[in-house]
N, C-alpha and C. Protein backbone atom coordinates (compact mmCIF):
# COMPACT_ATOMS: atom_id res chain seq x y z
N UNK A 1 99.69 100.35 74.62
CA UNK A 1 100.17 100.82 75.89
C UNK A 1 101.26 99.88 76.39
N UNK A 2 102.46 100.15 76.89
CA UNK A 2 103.39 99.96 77.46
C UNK A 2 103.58 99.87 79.24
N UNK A 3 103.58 99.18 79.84
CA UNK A 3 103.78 99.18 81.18
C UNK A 3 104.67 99.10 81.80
N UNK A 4 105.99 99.94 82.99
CA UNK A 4 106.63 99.50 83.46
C UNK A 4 106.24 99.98 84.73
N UNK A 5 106.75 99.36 86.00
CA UNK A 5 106.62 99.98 87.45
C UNK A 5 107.70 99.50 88.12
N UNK A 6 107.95 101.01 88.36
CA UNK A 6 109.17 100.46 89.09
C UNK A 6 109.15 101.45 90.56
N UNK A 7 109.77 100.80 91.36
CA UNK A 7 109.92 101.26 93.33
C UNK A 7 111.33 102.18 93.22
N UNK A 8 111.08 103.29 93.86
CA UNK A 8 111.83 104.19 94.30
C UNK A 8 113.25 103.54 94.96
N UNK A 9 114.04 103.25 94.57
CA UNK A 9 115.75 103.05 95.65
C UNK A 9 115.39 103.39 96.76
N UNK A 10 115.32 104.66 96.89
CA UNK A 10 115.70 105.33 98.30
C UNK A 10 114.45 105.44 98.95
N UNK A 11 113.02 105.35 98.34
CA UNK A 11 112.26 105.43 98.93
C UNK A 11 110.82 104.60 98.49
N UNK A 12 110.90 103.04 99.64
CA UNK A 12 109.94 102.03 99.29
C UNK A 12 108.27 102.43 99.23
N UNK A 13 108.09 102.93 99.50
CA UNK A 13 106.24 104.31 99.56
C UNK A 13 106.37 104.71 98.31
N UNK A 14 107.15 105.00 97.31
CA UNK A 14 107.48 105.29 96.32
C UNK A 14 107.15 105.01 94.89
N UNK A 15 106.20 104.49 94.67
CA UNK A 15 106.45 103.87 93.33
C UNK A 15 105.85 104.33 92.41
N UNK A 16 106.49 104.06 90.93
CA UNK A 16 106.34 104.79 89.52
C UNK A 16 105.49 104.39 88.43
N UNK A 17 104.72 104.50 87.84
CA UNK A 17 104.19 103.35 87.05
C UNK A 17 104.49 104.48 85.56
N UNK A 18 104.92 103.53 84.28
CA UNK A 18 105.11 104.38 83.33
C UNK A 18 104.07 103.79 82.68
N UNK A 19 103.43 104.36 81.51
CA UNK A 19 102.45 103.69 80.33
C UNK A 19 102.54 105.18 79.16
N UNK A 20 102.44 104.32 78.38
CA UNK A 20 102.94 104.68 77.46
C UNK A 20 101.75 104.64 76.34
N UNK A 21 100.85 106.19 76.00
CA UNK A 21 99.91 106.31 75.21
C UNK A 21 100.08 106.88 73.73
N UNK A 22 99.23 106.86 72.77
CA UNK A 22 99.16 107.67 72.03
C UNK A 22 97.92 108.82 71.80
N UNK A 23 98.13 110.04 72.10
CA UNK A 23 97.47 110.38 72.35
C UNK A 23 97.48 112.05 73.36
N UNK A 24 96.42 112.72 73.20
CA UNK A 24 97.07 114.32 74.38
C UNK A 24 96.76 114.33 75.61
N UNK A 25 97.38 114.80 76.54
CA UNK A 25 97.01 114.40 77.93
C UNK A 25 95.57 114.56 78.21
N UNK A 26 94.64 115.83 77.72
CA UNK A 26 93.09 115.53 77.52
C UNK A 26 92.76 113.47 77.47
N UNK A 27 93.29 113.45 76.66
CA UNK A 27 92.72 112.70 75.92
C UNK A 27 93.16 111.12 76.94
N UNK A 28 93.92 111.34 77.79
CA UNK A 28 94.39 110.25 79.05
C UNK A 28 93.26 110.58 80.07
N UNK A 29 93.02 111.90 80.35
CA UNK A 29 92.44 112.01 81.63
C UNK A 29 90.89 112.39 81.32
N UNK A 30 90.82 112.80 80.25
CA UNK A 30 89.06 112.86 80.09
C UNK A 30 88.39 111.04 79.07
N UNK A 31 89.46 110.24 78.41
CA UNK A 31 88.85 109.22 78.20
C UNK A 31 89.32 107.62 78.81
N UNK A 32 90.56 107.93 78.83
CA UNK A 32 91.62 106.43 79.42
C UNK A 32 91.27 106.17 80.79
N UNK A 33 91.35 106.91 81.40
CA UNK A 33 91.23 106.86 82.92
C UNK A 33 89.96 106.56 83.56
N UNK A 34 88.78 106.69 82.78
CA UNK A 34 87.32 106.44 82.55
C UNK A 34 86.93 104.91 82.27
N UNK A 35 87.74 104.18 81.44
CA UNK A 35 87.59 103.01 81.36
C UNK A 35 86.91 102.26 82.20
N UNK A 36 86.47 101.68 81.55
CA UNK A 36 85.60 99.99 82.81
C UNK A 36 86.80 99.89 83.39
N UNK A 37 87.72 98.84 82.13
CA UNK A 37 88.74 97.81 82.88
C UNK A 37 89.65 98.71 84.13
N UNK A 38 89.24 100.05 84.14
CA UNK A 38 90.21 100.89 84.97
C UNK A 38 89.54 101.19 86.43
N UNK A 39 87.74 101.04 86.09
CA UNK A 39 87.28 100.86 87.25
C UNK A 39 87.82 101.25 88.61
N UNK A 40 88.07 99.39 89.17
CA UNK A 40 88.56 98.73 90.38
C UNK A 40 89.64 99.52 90.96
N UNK A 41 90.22 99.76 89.82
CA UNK A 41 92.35 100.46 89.87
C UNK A 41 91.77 101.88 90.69
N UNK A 42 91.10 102.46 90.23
CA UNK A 42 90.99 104.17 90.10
C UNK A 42 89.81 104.21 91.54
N UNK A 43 89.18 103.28 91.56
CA UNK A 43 88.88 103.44 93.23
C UNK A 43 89.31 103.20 93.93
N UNK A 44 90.38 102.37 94.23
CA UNK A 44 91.37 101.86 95.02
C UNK A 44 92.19 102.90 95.05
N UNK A 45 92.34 103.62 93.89
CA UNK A 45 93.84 104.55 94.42
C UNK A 45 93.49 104.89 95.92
N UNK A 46 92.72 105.87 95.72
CA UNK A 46 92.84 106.60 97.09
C UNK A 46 93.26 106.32 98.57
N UNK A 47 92.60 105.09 98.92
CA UNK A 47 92.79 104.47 99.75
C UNK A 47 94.40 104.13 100.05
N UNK A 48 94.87 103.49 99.08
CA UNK A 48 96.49 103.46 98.49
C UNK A 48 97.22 104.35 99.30
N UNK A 49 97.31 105.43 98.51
CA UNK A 49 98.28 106.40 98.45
C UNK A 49 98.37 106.96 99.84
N UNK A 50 99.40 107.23 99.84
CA UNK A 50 100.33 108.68 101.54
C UNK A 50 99.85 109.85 100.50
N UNK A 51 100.12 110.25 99.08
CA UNK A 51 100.14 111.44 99.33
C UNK A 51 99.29 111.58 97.63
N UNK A 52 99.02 112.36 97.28
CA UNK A 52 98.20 112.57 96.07
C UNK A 52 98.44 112.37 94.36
N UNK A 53 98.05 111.76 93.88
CA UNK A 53 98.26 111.07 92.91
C UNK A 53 98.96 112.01 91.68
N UNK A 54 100.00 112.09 91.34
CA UNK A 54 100.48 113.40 90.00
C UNK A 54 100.73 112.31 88.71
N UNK A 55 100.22 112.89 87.94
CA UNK A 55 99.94 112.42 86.48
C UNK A 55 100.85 112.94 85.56
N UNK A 56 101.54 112.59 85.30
CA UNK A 56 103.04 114.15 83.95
C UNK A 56 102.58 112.67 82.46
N UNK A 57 102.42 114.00 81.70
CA UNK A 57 102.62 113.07 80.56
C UNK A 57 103.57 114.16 79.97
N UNK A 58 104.67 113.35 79.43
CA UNK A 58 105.57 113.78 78.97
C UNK A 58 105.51 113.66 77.59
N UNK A 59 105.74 113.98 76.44
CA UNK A 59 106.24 113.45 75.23
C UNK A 59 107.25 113.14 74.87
N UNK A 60 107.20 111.67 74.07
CA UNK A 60 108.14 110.61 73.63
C UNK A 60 109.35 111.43 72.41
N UNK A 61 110.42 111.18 72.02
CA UNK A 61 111.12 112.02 71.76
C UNK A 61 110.97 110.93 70.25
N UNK A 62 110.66 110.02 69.98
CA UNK A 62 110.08 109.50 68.78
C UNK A 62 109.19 108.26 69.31
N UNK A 63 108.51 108.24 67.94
CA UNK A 63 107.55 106.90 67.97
C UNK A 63 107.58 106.07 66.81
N UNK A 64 107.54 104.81 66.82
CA UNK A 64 107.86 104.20 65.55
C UNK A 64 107.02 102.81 66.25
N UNK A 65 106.01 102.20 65.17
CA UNK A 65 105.63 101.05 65.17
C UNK A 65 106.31 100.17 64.89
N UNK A 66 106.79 99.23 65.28
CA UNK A 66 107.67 98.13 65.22
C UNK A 66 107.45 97.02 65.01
């Protein structure tokens, strides 16, 4: 997994978090997101957020181990 986060320019409430799986979006939201170590993170969202949490998994246009 890959991590970046980055804050909206125009809008500081804003922010992005990318990660980067292998794997089908099932497979993010019925096992990754379940995690222990994800716990703490995933109860806290709520509290967090102005407005409701959207999840896009996109697919990578290649993958290569490096």
């Amino acid at each position: 997994m890959v991590e970046a986060i980055h804050e909206d320019l125009d809008d500081a409430d804003t922010i992005v978090v990318y990660e980067t799986w292998i794997g089908s979006r099932e497979y993010l939201l019925d096992t990754r997101l379940g995690k222990p170590c994800r716990k703490e993170y995933e109860a806290a969202l709520p509290q967090m957020l102005k407005s409701e949490r959207r999840i896009l998994c996109l697919p990578l246009a290649s993958y290569s181990k490096a």
